[in-house]
Each structure stands twice: as structure tokens, then as C-alpha cells.
N, C-alpha and C. Protein backbone atom coordinates (compact mmCIF):
# COMPACT_ATOMS: atom_id res chain seq x y z
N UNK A 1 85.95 62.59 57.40
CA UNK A 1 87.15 62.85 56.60
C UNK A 1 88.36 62.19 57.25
N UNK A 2 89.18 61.48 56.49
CA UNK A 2 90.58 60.70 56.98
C UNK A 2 91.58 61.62 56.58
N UNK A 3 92.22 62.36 57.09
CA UNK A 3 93.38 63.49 57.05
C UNK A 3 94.60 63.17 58.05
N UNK A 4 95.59 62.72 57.78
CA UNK A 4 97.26 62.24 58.49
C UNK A 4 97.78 63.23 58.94
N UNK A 5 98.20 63.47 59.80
CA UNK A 5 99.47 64.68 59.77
C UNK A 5 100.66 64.06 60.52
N UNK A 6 101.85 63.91 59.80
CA UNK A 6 103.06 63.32 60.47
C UNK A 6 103.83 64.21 61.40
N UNK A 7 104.45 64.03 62.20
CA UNK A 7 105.21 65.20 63.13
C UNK A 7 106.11 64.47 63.74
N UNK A 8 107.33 64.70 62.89
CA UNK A 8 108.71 63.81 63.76
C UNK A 8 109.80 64.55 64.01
N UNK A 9 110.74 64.42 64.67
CA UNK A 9 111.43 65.04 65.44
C UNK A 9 112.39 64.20 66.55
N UNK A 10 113.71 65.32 66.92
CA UNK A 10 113.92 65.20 68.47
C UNK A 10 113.81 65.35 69.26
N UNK A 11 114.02 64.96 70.68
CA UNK A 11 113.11 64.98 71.79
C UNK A 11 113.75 66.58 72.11
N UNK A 12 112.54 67.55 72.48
CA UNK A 12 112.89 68.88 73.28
C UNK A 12 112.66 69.71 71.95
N UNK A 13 112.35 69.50 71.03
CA UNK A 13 112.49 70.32 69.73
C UNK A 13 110.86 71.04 69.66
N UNK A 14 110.47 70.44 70.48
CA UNK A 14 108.77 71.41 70.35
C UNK A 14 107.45 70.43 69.99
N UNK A 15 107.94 68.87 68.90
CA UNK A 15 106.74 68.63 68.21
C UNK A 15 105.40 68.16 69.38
N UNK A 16 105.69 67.82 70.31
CA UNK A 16 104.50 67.48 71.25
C UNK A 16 103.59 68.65 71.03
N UNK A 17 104.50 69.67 71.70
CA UNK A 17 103.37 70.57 71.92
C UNK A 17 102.83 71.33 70.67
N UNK A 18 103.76 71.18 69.24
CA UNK A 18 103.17 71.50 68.47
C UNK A 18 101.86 70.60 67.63
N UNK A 19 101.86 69.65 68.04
CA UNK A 19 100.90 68.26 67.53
C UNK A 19 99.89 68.59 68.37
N UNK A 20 99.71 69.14 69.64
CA UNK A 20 98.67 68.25 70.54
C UNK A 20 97.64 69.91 69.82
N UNK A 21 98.38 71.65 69.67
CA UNK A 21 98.54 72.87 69.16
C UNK A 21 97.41 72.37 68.15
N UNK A 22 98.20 71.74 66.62
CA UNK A 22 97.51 71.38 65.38
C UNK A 22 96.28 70.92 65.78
N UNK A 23 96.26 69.70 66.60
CA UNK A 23 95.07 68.61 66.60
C UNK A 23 93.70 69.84 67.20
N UNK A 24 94.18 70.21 68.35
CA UNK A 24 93.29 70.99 68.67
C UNK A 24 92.55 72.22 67.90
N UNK A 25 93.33 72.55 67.15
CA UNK A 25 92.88 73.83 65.95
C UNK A 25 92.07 72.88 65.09
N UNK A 26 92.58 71.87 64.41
CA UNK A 26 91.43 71.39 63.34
C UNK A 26 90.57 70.45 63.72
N UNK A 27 90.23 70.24 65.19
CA UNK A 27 89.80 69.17 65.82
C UNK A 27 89.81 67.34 65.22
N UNK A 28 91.21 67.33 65.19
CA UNK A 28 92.14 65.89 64.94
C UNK A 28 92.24 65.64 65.99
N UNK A 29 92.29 64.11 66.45
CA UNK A 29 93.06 62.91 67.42
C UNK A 29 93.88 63.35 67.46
N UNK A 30 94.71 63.01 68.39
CA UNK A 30 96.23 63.26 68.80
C UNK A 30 96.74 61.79 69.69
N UNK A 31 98.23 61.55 68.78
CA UNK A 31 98.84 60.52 70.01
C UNK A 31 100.00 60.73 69.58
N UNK A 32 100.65 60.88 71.09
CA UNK A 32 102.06 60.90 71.19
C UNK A 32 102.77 59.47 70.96
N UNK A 33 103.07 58.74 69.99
CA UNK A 33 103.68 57.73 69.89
C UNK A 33 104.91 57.81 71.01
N UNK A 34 105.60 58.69 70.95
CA UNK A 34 106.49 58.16 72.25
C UNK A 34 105.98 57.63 73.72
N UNK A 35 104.93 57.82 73.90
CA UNK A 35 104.16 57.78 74.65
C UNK A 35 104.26 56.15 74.75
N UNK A 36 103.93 54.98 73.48
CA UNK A 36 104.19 53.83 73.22
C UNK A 36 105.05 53.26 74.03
N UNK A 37 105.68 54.20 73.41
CA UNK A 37 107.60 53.50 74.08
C UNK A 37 108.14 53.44 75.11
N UNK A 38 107.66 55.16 75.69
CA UNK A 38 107.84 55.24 77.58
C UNK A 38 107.30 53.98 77.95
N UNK A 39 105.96 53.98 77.66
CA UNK A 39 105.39 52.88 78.49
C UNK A 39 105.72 51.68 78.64
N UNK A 40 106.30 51.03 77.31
CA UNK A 40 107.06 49.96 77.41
C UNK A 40 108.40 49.89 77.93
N UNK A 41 109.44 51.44 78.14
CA UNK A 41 109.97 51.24 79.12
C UNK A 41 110.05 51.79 80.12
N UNK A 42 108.97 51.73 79.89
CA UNK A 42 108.20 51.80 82.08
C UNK A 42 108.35 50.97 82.78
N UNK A 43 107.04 49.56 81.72
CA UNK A 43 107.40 48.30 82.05
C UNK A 43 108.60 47.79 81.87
N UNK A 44 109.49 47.78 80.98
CA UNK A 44 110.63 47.22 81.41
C UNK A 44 112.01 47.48 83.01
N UNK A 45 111.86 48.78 83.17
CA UNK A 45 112.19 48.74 84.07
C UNK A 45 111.72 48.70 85.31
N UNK A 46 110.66 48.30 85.00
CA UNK A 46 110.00 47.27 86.08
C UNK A 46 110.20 45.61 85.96
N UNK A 47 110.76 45.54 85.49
CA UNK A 47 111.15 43.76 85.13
C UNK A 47 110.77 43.09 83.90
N UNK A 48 109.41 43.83 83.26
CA UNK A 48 109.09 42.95 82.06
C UNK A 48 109.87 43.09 80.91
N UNK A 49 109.71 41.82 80.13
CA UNK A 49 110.34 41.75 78.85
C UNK A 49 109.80 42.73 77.60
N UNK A 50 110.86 43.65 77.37
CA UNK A 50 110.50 44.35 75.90
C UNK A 50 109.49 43.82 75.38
N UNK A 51 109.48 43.06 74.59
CA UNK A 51 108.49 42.21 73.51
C UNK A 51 107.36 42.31 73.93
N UNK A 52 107.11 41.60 75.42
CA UNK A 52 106.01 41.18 75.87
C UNK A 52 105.26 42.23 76.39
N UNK A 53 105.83 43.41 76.60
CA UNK A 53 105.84 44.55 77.40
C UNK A 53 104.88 45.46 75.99
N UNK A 54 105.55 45.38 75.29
CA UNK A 54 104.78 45.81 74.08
C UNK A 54 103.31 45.05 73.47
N UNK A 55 103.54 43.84 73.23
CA UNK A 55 102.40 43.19 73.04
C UNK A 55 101.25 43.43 73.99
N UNK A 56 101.57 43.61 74.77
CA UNK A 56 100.14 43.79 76.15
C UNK A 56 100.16 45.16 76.45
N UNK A 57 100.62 45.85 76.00
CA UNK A 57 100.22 47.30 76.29
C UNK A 57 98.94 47.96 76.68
N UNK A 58 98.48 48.49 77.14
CA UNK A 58 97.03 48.85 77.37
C UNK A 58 97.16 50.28 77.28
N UNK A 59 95.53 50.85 77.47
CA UNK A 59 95.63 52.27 77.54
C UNK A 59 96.18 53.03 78.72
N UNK A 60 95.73 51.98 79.83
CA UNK A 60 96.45 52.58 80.90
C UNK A 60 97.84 52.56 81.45
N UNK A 61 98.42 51.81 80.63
CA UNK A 61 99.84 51.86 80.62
C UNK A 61 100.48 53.49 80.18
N UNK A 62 99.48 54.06 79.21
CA UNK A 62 99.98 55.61 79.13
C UNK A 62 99.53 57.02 79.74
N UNK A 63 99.49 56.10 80.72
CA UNK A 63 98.57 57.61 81.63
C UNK A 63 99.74 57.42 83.22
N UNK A 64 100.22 56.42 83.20
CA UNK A 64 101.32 56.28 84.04
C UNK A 64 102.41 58.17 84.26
N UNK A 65 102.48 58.78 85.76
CA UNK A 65 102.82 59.43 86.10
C UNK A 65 104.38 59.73 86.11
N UNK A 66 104.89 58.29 86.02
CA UNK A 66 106.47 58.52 85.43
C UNK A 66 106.73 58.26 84.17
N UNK A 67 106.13 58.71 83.20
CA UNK A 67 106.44 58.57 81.99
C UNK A 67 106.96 59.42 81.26
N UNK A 68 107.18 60.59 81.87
CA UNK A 68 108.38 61.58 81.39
C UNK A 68 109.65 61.95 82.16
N UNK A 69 110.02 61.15 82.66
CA UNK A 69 110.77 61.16 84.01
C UNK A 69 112.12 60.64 82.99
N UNK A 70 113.59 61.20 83.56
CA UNK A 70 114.92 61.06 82.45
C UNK A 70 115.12 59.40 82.33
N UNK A 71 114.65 58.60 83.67
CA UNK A 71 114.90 57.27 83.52
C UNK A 71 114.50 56.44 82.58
N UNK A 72 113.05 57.24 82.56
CA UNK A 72 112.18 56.34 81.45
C UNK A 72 112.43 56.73 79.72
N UNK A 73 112.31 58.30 79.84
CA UNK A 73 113.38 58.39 78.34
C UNK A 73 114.02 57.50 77.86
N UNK A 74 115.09 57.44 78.75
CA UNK A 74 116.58 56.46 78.40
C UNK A 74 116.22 54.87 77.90
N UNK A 75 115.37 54.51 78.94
CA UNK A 75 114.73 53.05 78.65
C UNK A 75 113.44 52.95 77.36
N UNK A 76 113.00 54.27 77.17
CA UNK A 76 112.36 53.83 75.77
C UNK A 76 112.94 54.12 74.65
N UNK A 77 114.21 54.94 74.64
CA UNK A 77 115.00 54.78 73.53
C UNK A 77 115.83 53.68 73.26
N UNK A 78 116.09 53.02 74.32
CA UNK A 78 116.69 51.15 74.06
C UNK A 78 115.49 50.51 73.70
N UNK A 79 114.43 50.24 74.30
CA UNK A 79 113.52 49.53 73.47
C UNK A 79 113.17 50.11 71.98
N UNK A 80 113.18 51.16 71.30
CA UNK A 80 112.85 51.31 70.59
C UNK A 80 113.53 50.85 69.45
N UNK A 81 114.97 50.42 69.96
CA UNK A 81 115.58 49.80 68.65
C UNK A 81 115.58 48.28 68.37
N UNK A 82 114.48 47.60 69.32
CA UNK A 82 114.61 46.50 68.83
C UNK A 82 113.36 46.13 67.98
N UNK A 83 113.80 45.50 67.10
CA UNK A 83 112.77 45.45 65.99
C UNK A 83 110.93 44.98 66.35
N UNK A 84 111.03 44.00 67.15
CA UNK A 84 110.24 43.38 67.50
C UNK A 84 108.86 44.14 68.33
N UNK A 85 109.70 45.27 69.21
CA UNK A 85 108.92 45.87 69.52
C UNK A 85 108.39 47.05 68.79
N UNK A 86 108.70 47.44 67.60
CA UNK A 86 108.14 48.19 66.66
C UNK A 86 107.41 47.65 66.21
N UNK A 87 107.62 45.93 65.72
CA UNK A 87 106.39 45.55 65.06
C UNK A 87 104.92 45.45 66.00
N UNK A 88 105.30 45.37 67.31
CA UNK A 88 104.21 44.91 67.92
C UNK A 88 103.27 46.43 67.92
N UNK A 89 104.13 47.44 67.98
CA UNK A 89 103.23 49.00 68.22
C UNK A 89 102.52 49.62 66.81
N UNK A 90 103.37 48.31 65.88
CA UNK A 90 103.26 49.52 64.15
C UNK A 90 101.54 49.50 63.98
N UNK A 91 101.20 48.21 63.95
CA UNK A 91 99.75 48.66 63.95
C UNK A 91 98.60 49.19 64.88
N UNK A 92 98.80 49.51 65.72
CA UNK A 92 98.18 50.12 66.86
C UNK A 92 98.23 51.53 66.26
N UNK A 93 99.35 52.47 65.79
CA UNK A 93 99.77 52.88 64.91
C UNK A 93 98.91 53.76 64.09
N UNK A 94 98.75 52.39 63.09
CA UNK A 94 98.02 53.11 61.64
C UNK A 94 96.88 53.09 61.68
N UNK A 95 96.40 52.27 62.83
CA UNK A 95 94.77 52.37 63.32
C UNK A 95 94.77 53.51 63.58
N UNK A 96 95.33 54.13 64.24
CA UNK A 96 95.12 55.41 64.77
C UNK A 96 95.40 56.34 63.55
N UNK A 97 96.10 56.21 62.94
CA UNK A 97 96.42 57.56 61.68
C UNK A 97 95.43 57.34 61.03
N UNK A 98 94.31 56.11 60.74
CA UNK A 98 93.28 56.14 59.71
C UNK A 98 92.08 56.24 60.16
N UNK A 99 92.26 56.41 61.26
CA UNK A 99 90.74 56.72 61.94
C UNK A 99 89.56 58.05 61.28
N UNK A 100 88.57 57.83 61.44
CA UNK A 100 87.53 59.46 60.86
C UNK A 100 87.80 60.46 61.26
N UNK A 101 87.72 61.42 61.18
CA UNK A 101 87.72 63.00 61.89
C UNK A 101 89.28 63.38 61.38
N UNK A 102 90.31 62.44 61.43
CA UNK A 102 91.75 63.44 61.09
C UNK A 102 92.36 62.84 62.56
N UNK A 103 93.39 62.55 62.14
CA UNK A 103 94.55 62.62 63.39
C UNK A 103 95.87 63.24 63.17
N UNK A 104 96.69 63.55 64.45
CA UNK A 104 98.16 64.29 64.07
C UNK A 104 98.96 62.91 64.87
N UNK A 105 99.80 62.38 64.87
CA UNK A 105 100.94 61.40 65.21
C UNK A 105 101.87 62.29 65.10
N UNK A 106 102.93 62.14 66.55
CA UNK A 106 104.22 62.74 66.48
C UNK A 106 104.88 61.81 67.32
N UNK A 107 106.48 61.52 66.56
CA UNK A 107 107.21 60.78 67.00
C UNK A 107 108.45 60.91 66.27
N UNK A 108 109.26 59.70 66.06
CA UNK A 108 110.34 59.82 65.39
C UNK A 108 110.19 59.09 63.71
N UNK A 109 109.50 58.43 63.17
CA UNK A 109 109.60 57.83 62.28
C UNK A 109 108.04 57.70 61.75
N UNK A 110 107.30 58.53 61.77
CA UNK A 110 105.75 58.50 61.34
C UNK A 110 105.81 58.89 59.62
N UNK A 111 106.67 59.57 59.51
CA UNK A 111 106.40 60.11 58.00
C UNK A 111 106.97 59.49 57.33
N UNK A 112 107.86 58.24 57.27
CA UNK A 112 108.88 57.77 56.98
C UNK A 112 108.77 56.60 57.14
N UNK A 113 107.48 55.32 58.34
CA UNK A 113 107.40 54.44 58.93
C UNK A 113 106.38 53.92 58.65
N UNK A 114 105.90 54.66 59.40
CA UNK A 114 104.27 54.91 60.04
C UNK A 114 103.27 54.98 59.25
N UNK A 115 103.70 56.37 58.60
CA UNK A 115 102.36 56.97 58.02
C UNK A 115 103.16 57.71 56.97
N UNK A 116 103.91 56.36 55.49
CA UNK A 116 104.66 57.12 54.25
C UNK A 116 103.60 58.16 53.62
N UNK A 117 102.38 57.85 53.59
CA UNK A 117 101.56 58.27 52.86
C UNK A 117 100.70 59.12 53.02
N UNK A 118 100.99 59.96 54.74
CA UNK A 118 100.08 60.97 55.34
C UNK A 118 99.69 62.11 54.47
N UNK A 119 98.97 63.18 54.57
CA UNK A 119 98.53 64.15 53.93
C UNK A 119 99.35 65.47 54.37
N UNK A 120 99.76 65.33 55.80
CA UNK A 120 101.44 66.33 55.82
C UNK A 120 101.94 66.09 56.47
N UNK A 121 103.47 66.14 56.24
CA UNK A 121 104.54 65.82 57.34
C UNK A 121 104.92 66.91 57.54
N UNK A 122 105.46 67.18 58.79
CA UNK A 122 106.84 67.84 59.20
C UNK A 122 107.56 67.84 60.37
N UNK A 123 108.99 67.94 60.28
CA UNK A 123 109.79 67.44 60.99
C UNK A 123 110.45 68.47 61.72
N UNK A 124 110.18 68.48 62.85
CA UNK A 124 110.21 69.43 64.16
C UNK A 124 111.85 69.62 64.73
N UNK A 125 112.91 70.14 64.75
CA UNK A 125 113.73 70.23 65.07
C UNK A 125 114.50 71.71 65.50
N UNK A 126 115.79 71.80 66.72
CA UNK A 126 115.93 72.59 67.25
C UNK A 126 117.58 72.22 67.13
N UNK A 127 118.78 73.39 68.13
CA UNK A 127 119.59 73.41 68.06
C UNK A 127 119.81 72.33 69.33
N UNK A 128 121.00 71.61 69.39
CA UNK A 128 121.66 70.57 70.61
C UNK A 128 121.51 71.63 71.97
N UNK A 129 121.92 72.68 72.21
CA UNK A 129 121.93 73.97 72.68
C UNK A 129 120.37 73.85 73.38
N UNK A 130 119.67 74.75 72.43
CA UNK A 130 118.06 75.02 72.66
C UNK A 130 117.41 74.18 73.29
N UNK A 131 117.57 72.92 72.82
CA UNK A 131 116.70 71.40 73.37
C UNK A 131 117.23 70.97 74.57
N UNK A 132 118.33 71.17 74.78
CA UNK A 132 118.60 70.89 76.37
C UNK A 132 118.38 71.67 77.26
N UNK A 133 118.76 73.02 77.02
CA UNK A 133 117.87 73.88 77.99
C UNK A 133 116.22 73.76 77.63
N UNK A 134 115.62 73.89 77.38
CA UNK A 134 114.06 73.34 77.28
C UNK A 134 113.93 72.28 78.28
N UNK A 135 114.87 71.26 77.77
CA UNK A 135 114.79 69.97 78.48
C UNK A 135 114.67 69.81 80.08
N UNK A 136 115.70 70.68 80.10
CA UNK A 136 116.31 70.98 81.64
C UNK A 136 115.38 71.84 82.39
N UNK A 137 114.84 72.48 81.93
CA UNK A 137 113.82 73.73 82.13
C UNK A 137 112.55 72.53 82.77
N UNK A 138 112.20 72.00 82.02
CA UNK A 138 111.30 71.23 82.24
C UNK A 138 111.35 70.00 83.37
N UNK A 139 112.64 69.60 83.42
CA UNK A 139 112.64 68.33 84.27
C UNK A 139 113.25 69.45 85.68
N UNK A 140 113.81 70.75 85.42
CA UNK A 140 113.53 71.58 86.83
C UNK A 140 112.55 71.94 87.80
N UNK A 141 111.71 72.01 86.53
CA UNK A 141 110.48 72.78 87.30
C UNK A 141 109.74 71.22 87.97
N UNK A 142 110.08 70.20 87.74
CA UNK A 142 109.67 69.25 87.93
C UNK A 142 110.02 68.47 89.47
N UNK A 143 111.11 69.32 89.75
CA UNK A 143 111.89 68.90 90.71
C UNK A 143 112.79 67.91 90.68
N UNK A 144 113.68 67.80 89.55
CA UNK A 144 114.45 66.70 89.05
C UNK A 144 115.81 67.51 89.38
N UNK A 145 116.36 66.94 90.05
CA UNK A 145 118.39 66.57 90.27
C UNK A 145 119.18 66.65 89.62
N UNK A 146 119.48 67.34 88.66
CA UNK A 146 120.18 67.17 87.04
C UNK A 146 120.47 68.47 87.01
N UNK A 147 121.57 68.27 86.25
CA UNK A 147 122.19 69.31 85.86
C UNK A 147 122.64 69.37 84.28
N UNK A 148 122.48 71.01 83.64
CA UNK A 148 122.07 71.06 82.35
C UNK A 148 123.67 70.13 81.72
N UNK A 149 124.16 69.43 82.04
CA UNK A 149 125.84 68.77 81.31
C UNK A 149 124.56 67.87 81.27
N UNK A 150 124.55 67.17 82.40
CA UNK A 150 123.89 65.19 82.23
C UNK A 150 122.69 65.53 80.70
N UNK A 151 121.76 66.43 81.03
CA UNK A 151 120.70 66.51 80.32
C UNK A 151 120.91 66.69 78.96
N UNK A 152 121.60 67.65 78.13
CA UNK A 152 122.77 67.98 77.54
C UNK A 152 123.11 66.21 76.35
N UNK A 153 123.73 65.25 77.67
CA UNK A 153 124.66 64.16 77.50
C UNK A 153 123.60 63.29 77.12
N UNK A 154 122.34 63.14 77.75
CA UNK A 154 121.67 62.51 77.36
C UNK A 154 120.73 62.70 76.52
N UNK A 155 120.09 63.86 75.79
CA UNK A 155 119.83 64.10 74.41
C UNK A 155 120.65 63.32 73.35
N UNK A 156 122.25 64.10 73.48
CA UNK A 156 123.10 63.51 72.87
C UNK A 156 122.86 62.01 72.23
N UNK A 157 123.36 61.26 73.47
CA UNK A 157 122.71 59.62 73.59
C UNK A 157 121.73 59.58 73.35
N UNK A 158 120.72 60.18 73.00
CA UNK A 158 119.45 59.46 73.00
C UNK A 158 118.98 59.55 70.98
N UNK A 159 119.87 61.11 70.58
CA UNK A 159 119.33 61.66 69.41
C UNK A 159 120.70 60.16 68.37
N UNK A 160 121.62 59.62 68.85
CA UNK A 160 122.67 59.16 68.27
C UNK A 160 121.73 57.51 67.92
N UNK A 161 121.30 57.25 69.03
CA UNK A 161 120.60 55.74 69.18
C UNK A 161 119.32 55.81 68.23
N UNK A 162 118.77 56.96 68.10
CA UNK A 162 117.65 56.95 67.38
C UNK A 162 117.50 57.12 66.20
N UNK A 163 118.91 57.86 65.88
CA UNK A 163 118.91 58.10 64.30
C UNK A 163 119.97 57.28 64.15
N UNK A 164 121.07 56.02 64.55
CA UNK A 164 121.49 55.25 64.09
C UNK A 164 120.93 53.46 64.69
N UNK A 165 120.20 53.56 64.78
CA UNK A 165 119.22 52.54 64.37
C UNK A 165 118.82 51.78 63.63
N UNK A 166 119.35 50.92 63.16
CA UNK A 166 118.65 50.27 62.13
C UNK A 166 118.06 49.94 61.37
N UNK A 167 116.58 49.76 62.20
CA UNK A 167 115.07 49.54 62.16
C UNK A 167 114.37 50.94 62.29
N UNK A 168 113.73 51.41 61.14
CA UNK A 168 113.14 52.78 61.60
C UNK A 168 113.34 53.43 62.09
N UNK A 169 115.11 54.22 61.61
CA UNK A 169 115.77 55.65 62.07
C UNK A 169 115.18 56.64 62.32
N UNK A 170 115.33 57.96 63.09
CA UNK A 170 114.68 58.79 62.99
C UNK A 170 115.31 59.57 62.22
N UNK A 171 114.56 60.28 61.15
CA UNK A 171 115.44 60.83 59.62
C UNK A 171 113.80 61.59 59.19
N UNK A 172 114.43 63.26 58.42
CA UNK A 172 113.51 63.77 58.06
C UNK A 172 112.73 63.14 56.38
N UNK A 173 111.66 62.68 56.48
CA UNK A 173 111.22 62.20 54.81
C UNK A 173 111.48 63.91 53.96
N UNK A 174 111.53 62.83 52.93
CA UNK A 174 111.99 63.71 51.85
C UNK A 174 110.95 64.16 51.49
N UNK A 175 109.97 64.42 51.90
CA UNK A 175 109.00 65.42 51.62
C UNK A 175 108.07 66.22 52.67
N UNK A 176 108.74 66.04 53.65
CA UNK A 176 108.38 66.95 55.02
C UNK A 176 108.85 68.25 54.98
N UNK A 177 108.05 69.21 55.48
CA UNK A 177 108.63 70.38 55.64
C UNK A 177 109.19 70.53 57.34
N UNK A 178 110.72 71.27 57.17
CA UNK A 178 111.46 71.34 58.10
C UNK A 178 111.14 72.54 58.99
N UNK A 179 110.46 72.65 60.08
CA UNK A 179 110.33 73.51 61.21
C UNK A 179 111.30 73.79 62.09
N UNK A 180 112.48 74.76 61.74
CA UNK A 180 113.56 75.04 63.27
C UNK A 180 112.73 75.89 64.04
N UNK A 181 112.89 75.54 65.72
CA UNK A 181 112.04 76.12 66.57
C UNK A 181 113.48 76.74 67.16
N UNK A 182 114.30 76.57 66.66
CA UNK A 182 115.68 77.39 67.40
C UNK A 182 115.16 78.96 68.17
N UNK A 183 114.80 79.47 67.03
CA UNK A 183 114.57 81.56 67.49
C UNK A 183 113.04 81.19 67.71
N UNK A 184 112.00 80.14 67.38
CA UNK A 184 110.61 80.71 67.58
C UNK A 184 110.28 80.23 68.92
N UNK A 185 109.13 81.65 69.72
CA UNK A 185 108.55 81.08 70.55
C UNK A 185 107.63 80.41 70.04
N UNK A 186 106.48 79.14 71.22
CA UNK A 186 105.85 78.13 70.68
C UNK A 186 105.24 78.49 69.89
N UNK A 187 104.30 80.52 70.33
CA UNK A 187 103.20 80.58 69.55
C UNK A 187 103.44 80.52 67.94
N UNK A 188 104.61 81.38 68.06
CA UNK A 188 105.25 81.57 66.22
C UNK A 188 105.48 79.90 65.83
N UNK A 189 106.02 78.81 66.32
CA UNK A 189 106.03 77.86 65.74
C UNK A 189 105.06 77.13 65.88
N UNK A 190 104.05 77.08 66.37
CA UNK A 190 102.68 76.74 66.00
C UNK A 190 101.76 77.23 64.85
N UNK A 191 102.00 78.49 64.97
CA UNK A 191 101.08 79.07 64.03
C UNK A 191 101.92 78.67 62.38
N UNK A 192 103.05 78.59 62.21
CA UNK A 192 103.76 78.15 61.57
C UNK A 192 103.03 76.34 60.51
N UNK A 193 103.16 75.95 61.82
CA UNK A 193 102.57 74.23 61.45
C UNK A 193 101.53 74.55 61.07
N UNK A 194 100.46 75.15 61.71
CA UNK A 194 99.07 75.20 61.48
C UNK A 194 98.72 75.67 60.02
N UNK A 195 99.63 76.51 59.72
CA UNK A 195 99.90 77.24 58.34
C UNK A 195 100.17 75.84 57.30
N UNK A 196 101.29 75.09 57.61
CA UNK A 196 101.18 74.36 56.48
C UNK A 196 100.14 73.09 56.59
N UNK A 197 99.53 72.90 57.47
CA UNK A 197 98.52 71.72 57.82
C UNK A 197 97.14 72.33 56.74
N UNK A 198 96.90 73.74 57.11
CA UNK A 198 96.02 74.50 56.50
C UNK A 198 95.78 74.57 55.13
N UNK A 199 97.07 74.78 54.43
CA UNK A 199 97.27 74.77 53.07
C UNK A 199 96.55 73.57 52.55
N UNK A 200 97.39 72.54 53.12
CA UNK A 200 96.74 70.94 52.41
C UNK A 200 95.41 70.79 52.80
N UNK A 201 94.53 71.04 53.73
CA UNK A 201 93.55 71.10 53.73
C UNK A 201 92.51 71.89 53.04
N UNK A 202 92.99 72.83 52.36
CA UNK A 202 91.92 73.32 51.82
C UNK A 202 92.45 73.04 50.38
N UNK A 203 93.33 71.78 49.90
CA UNK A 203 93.12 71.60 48.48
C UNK A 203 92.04 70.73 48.35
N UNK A 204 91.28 71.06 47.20
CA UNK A 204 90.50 70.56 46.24
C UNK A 204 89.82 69.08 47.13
N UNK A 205 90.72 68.33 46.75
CA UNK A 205 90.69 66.64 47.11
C UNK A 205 90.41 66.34 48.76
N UNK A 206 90.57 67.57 49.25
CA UNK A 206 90.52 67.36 50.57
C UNK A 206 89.13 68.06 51.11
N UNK A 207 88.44 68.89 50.46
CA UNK A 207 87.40 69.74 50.94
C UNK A 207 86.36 68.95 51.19
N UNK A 208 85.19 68.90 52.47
CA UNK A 208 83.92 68.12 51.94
C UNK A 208 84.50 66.82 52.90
């Protein structure tokens, strides 16, 4: 069975962990498309060129240990607005959303980009507030130097660059359902997604 599930969002708003949540309940693939992007600016701030950095990507480029680290954030939200390197990731992409068994994709522009035509979207979002403490929470326990203003500042920057973008904004499709994780803990906003993933799956066209 080929079954899509889109999951886009801003960063700290929950959809990772609500995607990787879904995939595992209906036993779907899972890929973090941002995951793409760190990696390419992984490599870039290691010296390589965007473009090229993308074109040669490998698998093991996403298993890299600093790939959630605030530096690399910052550097895959500049690569992500240049066009070139979207084209080089878009089909890597839809291979993956059309694969057998079902996959979930979460990122910024899957329902809208990626995957117009998935079987469900929804678009994961939280308060400016909520997502930075999360954020901060996370790059604490991590042993990261920051303080909740910078972290805060750089959401900010990061949510402004991504949804004024050009090339494949991040913007909810008009037919995604909207998940605020503001008041829910994960479990309530998981069980939430799973709920509407569920629905579409057991229509008619989809059974079998």
C-alpha cells in the first residue's frame, strides 16, 4: 500500500517527534527532511559549496552527530533558500513519499511542495513562547551555552527566513489540518495526529 502523510511545521513545535510517533503506530517510513538540509549545512560549514553539497549527499551524511547543534540549524536554514538546492533534494524526496508500506515526511513544505497530493497533511505548530523553551530545554540538556533570549532570537530568524522565502515557503496547505501543541503534552498531541492519520486510512479507497 502507498499512503503519504505530510507533517510541516516550525522548528520546536513537536512535528519530529510527532512523525517518527505516527510512522511507528502504522508501521510507515519515516524521514526527517530537515535532516536533508542540516546535512548540507553541515557540509557547508565545513567549506563545501551548497549546490554541490546537496548533489552528493549520502546516507551517511545524516547520521552525522552535529546535526542538531544551533550552528547547524542556522546554516540549513540559509541553504534552504536557495533554489538550487531544493531542486537537487526534491526528488530524493518523492522517492521516499512513494515508496510501498506508507511513509510520514516532516518538514517545512511537504504538503505544499513535496507531497501536494499526500493522503494527509498536517501542520504542526506552537506558540513563539512554547518552542523556545522546548528548544532551550533541549539544547540544555545537551550541554549547550545559550541562553533562552539567543534561542528565542533565533527561532525568530529562522521561522522569518523560512516562511519568507521565495522558493518553497513554509506555509500551512489549505487542506492540512492544524495541530497547536501549545497546552498538549506529546502524548495528547500524538494521539491527536494518529487520530486523523487513522480516519483516512480506514476510508474505503484506502483499505486492502
Amino acid at each position: 500500500m502507498k499512503f503519504t502523510v505530510a507533517i510541516d511545521g516550525p522548528a520546536a513545535a513537536g512535528k519530529g517527534t510527532i512523525s517518527k510517533g505516527v510512522a511507528a503506530h502504522f508501521g510507515f517510513a519515516h524521514l526527517d527532511t530537515g535532516l536533508l538540509y542540516r546535512a548540507v549545512g553541515a557540509r557547508v560549514l565545513g567549506g563545501a559549496d551548497p549546490v554541490g553539497a546537496a548533489q552528493n549527499l549520502t546516507p551517511d551524511d545524516l547520521r552525522g552527530d552535529n546535526l542538531r547543534s544551533a550552528d547547524v540549524a542556522q546554516a540549513a536554514s540559509q541553504v534552504a533558500v536557495i533554489p538550487d538546492v531544493r531542486a537537487a533534494l526534491l526528488m530524493f524526496q518523492r522517492r521516499f513519499a512513494g515508496r510501498d508500506g506508507g511513509a510520514v515526511l516532516d518538514g517545512r513544505d511537504i504538503g505544499t511542495v513535496i507531497c501536494p497530493d499526500a493522503d494527509v497533511k498536517l501542520f504542526v505548530t506552537a506558540s513563539d513562547q512554547v518552542r523556545a523553551q522546548r528548544r532551550f530545554d533541549e539544547l540544555l540538556a545537551k550541554g549547550a551555552d545559550i541562553t533562552l533570549t539567543q534561542v528565542g532570537a533565533d527561532l525568530t530568524a529562522r521561522d522569518a527566513r523560512d516562511a519568507g522565502r521565495e522558493n518553497a515557503p513554509m506555509k500551512q496547505a489549505s487542506d492540512a489540518v492544524l495541530l497547536d501543541t501549545s497546552d498538549m503534552t506529546i502524548e495528547a498531541a500524538l494521539a491527536a495526529a494518529i487520530a486523523v492519520v487513522q480516519r483516512a486510512v480506514s476510508l474505503p479507497e484506502n483499505q486492502g
